[in-house]
PDB file of N, CA and C in Angstrom:
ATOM      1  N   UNK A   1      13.015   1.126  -9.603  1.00  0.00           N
ATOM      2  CA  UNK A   1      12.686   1.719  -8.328  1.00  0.00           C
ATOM      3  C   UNK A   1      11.553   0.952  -7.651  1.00  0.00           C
ATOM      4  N   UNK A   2      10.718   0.325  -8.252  1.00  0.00           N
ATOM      5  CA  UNK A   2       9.579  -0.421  -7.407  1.00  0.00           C
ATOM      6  C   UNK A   2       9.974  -1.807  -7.060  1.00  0.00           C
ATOM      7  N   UNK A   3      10.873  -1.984  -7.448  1.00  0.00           N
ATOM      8  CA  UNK A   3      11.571  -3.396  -6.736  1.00  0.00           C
ATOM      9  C   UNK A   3      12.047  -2.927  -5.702  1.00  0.00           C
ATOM     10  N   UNK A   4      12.415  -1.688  -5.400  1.00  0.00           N
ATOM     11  CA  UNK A   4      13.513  -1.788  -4.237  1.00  0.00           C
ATOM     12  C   UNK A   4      12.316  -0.696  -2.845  1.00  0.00           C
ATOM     13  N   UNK A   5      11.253  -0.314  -3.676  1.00  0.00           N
ATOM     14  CA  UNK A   5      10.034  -0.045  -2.804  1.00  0.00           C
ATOM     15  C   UNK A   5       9.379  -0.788  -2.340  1.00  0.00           C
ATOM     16  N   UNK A   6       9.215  -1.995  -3.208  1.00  0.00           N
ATOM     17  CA  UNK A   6       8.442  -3.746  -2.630  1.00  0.00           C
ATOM     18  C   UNK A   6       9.229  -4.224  -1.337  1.00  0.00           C
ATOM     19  N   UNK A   7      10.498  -4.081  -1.901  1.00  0.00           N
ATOM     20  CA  UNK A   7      11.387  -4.573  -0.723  1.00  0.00           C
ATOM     21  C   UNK A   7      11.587  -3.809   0.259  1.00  0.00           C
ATOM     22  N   UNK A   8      11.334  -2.414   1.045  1.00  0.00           N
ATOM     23  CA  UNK A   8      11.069  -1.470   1.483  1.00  0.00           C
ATOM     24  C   UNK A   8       9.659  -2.034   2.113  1.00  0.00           C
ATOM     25  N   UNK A   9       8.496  -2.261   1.735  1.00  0.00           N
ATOM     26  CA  UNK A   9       7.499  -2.205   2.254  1.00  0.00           C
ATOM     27  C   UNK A   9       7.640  -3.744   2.502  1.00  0.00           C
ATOM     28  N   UNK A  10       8.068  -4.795   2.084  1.00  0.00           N
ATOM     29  CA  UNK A  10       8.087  -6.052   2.916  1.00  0.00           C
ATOM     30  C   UNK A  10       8.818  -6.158   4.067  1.00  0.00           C
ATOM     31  N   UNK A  11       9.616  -5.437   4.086  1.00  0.00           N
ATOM     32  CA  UNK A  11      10.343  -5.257   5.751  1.00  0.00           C
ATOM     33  C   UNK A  11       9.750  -4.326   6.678  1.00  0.00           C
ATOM     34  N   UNK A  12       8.628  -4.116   6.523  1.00  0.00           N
ATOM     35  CA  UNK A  12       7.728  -3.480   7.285  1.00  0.00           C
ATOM     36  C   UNK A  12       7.202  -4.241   8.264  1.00  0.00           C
ATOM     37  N   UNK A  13       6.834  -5.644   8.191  1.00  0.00           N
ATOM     38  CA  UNK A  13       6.166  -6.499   9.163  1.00  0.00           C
ATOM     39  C   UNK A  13       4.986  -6.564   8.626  1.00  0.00           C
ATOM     40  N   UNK A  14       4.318  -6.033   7.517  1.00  0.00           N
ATOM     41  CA  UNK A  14       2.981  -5.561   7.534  1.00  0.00           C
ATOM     42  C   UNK A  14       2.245  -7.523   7.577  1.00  0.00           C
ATOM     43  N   UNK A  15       0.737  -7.201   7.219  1.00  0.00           N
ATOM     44  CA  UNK A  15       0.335  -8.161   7.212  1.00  0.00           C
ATOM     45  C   UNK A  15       0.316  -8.960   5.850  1.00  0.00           C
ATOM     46  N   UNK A  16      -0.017  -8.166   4.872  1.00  0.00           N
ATOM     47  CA  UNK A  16      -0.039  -8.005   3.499  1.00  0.00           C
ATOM     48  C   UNK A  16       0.370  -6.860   2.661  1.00  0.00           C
ATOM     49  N   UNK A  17       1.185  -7.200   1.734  1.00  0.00           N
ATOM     50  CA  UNK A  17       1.515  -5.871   0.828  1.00  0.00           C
ATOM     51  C   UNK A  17       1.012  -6.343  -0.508  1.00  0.00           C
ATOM     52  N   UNK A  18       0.684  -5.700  -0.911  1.00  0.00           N
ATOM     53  CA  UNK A  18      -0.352  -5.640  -2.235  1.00  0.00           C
ATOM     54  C   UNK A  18      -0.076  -4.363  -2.776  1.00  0.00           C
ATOM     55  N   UNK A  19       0.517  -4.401  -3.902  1.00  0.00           N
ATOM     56  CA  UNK A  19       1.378  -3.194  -5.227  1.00  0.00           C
ATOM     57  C   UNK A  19      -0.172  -3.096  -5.935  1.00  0.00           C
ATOM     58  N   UNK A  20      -0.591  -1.574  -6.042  1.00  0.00           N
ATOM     59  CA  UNK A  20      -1.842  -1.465  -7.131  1.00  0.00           C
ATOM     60  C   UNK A  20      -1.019  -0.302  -8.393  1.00  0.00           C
ATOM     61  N   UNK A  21      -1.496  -0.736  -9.322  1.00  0.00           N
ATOM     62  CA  UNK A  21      -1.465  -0.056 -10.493  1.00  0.00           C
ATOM     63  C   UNK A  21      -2.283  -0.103 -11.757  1.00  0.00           C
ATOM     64  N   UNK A  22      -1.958   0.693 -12.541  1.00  0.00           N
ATOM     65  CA  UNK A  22      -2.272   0.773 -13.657  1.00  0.00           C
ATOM     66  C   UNK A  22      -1.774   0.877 -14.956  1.00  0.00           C
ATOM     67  N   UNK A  23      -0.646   0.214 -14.619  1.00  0.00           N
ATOM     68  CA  UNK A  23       0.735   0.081 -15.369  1.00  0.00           C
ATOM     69  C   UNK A  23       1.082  -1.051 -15.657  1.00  0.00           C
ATOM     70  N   UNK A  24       0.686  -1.826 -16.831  1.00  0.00           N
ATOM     71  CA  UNK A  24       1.105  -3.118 -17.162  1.00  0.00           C
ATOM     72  C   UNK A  24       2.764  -3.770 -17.047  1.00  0.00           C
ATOM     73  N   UNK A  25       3.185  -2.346 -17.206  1.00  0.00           N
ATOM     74  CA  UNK A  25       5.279  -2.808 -17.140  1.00  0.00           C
ATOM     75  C   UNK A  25       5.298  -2.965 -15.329  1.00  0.00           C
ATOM     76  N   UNK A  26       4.312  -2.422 -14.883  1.00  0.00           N
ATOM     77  CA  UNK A  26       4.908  -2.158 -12.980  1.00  0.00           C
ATOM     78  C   UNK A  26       3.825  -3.508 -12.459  1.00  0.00           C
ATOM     79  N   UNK A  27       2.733  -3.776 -13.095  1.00  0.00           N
ATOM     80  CA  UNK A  27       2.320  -5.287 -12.719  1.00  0.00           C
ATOM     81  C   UNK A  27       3.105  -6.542 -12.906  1.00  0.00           C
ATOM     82  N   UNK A  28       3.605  -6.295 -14.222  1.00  0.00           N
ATOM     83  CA  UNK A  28       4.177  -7.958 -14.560  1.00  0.00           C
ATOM     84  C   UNK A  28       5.964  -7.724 -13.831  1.00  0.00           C
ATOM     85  N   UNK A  29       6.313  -6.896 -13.466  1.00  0.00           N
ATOM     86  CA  UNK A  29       7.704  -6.720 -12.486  1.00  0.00           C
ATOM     87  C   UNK A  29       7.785  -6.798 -11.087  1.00  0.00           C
ATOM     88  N   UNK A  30       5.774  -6.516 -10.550  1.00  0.00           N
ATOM     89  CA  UNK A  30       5.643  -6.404  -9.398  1.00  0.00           C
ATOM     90  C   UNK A  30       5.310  -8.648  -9.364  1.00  0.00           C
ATOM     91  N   UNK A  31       4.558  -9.057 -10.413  1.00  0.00           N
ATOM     92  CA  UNK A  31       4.593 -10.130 -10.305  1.00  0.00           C
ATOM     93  C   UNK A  31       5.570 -11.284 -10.376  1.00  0.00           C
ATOM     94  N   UNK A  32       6.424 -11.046 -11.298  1.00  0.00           N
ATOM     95  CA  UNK A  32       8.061 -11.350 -11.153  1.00  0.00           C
ATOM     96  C   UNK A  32       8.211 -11.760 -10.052  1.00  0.00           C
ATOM     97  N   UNK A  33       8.170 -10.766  -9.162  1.00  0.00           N
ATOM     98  CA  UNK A  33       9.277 -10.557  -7.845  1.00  0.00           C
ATOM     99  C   UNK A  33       8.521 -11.563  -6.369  1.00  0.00           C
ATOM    100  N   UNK A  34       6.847 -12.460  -7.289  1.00  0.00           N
ATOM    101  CA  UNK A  34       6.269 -13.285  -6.333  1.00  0.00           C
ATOM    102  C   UNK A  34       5.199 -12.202  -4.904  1.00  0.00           C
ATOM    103  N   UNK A  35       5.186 -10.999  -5.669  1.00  0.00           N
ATOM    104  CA  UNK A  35       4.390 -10.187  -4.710  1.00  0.00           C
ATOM    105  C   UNK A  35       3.252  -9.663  -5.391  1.00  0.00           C
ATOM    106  N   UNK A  36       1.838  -9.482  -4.521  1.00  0.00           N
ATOM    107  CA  UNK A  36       0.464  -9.680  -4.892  1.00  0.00           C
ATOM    108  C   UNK A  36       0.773  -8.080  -5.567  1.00  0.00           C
ATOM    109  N   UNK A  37       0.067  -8.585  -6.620  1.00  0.00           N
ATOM    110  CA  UNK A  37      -0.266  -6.725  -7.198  1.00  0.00           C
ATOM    111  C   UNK A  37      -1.839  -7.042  -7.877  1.00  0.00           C
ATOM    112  N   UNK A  38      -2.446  -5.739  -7.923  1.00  0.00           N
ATOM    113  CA  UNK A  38      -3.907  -5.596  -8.636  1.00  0.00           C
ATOM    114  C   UNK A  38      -3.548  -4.524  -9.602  1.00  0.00           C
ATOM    115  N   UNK A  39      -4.118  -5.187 -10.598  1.00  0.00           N
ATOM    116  CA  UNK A  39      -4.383  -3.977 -11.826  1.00  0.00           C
ATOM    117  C   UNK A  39      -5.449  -3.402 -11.417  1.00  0.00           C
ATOM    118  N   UNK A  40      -5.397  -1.606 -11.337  1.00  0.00           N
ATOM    119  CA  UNK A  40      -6.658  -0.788 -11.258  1.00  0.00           C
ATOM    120  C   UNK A  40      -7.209  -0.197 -12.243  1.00  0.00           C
ATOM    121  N   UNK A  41      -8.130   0.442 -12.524  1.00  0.00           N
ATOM    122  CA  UNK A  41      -8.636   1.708 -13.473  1.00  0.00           C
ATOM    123  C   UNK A  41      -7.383   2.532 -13.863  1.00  0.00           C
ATOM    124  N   UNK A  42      -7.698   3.008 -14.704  1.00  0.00           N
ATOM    125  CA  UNK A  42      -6.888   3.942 -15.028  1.00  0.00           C
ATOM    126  C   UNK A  42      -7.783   5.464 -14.910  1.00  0.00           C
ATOM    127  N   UNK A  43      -8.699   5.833 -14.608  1.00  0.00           N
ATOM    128  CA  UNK A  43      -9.386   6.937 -14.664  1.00  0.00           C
ATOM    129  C   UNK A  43      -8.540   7.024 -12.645  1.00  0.00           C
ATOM    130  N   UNK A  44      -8.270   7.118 -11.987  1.00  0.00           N
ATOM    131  CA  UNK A  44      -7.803   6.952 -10.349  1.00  0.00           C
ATOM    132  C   UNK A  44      -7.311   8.981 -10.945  1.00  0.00           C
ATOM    133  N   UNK A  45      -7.309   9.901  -9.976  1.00  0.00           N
ATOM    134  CA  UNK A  45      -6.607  10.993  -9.493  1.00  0.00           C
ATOM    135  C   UNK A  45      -5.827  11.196  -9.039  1.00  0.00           C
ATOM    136  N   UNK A  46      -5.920   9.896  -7.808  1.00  0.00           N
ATOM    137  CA  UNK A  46      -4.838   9.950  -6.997  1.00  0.00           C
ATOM    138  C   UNK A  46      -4.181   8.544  -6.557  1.00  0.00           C
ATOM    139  N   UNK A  47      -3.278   8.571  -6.198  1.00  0.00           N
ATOM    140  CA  UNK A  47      -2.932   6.613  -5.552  1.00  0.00           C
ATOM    141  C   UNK A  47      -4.187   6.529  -4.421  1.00  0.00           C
ATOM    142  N   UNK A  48      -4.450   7.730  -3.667  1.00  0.00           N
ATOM    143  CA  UNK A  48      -5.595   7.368  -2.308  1.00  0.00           C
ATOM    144  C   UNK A  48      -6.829   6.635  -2.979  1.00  0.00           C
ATOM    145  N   UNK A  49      -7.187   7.519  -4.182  1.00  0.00           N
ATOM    146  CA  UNK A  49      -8.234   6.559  -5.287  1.00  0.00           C
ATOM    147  C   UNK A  49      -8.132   5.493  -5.360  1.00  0.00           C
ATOM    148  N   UNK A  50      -6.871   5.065  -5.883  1.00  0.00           N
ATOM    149  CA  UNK A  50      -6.726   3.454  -6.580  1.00  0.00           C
ATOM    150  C   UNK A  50      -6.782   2.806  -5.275  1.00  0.00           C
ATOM    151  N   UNK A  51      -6.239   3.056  -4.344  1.00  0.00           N
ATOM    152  CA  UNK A  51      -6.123   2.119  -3.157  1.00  0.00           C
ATOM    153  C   UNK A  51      -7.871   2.050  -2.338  1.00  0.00           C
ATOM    154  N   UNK A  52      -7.998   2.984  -2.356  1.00  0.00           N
ATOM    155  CA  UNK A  52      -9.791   2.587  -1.825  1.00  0.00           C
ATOM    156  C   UNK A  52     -10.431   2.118  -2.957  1.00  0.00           C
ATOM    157  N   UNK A  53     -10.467   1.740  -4.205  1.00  0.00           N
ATOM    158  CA  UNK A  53     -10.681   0.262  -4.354  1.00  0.00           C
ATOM    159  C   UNK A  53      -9.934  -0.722  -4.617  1.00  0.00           C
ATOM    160  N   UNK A  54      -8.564  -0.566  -4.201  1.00  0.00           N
ATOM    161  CA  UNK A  54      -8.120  -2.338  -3.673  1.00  0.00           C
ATOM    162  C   UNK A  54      -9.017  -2.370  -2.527  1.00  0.00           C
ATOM    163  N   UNK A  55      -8.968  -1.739  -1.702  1.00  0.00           N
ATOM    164  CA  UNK A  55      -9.723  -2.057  -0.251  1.00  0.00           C
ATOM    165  C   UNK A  55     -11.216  -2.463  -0.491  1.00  0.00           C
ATOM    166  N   UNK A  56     -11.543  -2.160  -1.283  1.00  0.00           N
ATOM    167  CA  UNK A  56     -12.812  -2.402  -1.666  1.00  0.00           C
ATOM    168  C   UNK A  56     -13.230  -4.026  -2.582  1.00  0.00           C
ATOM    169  N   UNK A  57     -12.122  -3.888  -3.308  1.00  0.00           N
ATOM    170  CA  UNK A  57     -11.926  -5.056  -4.236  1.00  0.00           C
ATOM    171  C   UNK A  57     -11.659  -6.365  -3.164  1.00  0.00           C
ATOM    172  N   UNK A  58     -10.736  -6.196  -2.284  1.00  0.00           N
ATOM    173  CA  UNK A  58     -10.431  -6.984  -1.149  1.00  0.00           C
ATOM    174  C   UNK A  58     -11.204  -7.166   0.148  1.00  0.00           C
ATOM    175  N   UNK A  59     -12.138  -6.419   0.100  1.00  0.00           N
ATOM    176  CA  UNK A  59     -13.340  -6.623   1.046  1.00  0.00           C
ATOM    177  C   UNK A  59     -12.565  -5.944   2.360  1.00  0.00           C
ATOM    178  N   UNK A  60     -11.328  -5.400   2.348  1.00  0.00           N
ATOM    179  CA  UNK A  60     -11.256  -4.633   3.710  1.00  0.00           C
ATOM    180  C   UNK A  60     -12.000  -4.176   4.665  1.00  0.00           C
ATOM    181  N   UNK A  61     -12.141  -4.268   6.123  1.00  0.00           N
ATOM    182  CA  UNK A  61     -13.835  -3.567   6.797  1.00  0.00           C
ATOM    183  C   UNK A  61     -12.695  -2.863   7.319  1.00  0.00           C
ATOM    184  N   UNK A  62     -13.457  -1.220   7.371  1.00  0.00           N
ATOM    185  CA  UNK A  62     -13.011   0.073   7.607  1.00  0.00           C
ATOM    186  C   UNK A  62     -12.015   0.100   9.186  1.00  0.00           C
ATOM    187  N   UNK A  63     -12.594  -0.941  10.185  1.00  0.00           N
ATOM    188  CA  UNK A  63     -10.827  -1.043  10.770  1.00  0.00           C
ATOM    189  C   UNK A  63      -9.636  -1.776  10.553  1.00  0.00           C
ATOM    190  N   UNK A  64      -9.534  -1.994   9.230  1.00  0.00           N
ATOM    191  CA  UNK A  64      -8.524  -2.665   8.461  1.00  0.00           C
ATOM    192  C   UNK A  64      -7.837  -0.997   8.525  1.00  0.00           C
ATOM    193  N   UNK A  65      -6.297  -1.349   9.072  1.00  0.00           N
ATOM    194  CA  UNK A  65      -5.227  -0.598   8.824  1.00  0.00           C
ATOM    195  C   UNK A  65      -4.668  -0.360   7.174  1.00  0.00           C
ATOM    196  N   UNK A  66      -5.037   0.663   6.895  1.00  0.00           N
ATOM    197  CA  UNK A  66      -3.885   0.815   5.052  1.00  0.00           C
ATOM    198  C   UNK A  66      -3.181   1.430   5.556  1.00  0.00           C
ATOM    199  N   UNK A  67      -1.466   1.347   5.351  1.00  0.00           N
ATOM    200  CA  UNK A  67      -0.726   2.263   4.721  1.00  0.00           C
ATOM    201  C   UNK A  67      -0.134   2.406   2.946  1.00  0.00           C
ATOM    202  N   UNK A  68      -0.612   3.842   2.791  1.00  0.00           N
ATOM    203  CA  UNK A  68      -0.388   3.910   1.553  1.00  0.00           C
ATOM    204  C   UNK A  68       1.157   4.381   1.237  1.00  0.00           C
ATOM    205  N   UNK A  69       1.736   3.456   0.640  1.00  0.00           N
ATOM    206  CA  UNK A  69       3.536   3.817   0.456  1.00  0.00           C
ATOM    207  C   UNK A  69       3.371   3.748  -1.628  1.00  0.00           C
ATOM    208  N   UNK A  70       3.468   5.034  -1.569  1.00  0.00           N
ATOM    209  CA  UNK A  70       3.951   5.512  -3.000  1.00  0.00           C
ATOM    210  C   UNK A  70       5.309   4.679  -3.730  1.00  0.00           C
ATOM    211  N   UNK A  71       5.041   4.234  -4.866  1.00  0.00           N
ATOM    212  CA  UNK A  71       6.040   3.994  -5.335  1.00  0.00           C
ATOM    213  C   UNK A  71       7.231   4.998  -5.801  1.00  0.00           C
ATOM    214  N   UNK A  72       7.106   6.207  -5.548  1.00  0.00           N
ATOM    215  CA  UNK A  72       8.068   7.206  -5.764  1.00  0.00           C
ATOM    216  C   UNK A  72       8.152   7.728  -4.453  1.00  0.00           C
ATOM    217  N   UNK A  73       8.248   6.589  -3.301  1.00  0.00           N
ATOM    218  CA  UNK A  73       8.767   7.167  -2.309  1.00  0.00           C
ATOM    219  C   UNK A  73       9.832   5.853  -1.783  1.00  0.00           C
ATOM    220  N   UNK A  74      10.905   6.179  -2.432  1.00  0.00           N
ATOM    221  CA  UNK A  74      11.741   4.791  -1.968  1.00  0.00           C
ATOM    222  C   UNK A  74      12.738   5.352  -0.873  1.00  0.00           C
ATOM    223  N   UNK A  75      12.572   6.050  -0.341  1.00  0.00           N
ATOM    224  CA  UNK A  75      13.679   6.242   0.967  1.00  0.00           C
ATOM    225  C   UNK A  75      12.955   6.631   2.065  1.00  0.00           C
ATOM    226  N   UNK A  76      11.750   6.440   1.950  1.00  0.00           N
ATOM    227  CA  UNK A  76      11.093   5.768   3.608  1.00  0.00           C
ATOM    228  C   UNK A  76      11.728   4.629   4.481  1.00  0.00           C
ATOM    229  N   UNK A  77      12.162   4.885   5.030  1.00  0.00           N
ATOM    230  CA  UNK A  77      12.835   3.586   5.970  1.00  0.00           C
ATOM    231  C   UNK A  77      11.141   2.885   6.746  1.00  0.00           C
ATOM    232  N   UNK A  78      11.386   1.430   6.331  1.00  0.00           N
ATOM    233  CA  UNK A  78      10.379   0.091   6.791  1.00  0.00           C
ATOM    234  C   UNK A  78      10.337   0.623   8.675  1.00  0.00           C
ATOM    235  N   UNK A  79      10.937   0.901   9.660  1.00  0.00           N
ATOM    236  CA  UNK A  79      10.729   1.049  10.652  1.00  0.00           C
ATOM    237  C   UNK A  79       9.935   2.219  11.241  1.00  0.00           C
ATOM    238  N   UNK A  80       9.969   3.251  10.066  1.00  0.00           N
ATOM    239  CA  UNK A  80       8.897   4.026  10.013  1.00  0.00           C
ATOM    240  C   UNK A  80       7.599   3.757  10.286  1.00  0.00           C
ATOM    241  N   UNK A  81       7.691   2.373   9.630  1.00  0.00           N
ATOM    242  CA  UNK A  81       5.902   2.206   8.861  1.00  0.00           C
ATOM    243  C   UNK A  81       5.714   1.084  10.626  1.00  0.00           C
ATOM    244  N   UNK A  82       6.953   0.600  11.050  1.00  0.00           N
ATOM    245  CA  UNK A  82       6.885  -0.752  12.382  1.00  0.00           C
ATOM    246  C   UNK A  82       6.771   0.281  13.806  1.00  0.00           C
ATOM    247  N   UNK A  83       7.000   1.233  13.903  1.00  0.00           N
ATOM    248  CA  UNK A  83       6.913   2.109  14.790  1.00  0.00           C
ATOM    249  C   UNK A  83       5.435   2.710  14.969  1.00  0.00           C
ATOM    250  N   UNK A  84       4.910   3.072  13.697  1.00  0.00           N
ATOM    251  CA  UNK A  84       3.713   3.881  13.589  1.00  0.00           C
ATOM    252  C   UNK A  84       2.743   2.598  13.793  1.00  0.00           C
ATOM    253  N   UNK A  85       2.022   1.566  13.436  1.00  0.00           N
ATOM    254  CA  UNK A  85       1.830   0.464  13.355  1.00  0.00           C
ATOM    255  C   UNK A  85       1.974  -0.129  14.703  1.00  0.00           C
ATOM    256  N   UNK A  86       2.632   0.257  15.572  1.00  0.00           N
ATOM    257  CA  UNK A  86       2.931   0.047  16.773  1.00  0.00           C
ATOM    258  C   UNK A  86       2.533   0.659  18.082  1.00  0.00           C
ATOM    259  N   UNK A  87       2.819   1.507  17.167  1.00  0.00           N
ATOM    260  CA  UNK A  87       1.955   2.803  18.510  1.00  0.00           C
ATOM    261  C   UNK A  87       0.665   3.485  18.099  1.00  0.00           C
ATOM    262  N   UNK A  88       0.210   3.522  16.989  1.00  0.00           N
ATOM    263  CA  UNK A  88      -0.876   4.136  16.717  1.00  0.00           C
ATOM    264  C   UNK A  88      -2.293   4.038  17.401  1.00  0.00           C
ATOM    265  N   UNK A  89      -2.654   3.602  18.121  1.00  0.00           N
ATOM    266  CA  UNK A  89      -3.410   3.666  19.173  1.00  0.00           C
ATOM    267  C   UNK A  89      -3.160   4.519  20.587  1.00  0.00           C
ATOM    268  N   UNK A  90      -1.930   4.724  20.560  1.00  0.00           N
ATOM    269  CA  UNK A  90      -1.104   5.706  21.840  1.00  0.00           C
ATOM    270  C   UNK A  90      -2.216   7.120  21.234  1.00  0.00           C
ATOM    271  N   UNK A  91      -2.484   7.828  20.121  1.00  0.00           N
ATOM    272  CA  UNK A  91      -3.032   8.986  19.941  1.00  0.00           C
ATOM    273  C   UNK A  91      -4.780   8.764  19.271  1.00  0.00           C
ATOM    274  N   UNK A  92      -5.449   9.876  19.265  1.00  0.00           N
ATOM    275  CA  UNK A  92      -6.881   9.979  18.839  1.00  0.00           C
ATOM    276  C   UNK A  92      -6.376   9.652  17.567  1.00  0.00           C
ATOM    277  N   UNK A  93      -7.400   8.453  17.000  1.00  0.00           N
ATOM    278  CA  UNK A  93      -7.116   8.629  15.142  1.00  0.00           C
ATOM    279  C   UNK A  93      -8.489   9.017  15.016  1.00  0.00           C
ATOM    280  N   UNK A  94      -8.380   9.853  13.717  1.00  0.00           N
ATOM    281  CA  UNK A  94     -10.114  10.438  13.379  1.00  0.00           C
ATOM    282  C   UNK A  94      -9.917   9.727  12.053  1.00  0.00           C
ATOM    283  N   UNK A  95     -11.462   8.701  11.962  1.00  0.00           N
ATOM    284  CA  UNK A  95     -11.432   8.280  10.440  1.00  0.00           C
ATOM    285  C   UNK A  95     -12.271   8.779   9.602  1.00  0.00           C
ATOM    286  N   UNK A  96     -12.144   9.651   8.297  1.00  0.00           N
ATOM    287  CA  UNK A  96     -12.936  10.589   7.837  1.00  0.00           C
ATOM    288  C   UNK A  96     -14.038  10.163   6.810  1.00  0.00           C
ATOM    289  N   UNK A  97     -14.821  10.193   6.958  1.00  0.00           N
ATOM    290  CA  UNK A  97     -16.404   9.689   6.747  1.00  0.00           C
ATOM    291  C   UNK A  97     -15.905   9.462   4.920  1.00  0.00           C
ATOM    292  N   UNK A  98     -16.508   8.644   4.141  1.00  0.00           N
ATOM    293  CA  UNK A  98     -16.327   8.402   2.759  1.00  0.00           C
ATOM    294  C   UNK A  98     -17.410   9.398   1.928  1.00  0.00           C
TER     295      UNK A  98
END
């Protein structure tokens, strides 16, 4: 299933996709496939955890766009993510203090 979520989130347009885990079988499959992955902690609660420190690990500055796409979400359609990404400035975004 995370092969066909990689490929899901590369037809997004994004700028970079970067797979985080903490799963040695879902790193070396995410590396296979020639796409950036980071090994995280394993203490994380949530994926929002692990991903604020890739962002952190990667020096992201806070108007760096994330979208966070779950690997147990493989039937998001990529135009989802090219639509939102597109227009998201059309509405107020509130960014919530750390």
């Amino acid at each position: 299933m995370i092969s066909y979520v990689c490929e899901q989130a590369l037809k997004a347009q994004a700028e970079e996709v970067v797979v985080a885990t903490d799963d040695q079988r879902i790193f070396d499959s995410v590396a296979q496939m020639g796409i950036e992955v980071m090994m995280t902690r394993e203490d994380h609660n949530s994926g929002t955890e692990r991903l604020f420190e890739v962002a952190e690990s990667y020096g992201w500055s806070d108007e760096t766009i994330v979208v966070n796409l779950q690997g147990d979400e493989p039937l998001i359609p990529p135009y989802l993510f090219v639509w939102w990404l597109s227009n998201w400035h059309l509405k107020h975004v509130r960014v919530l203090p750390r």
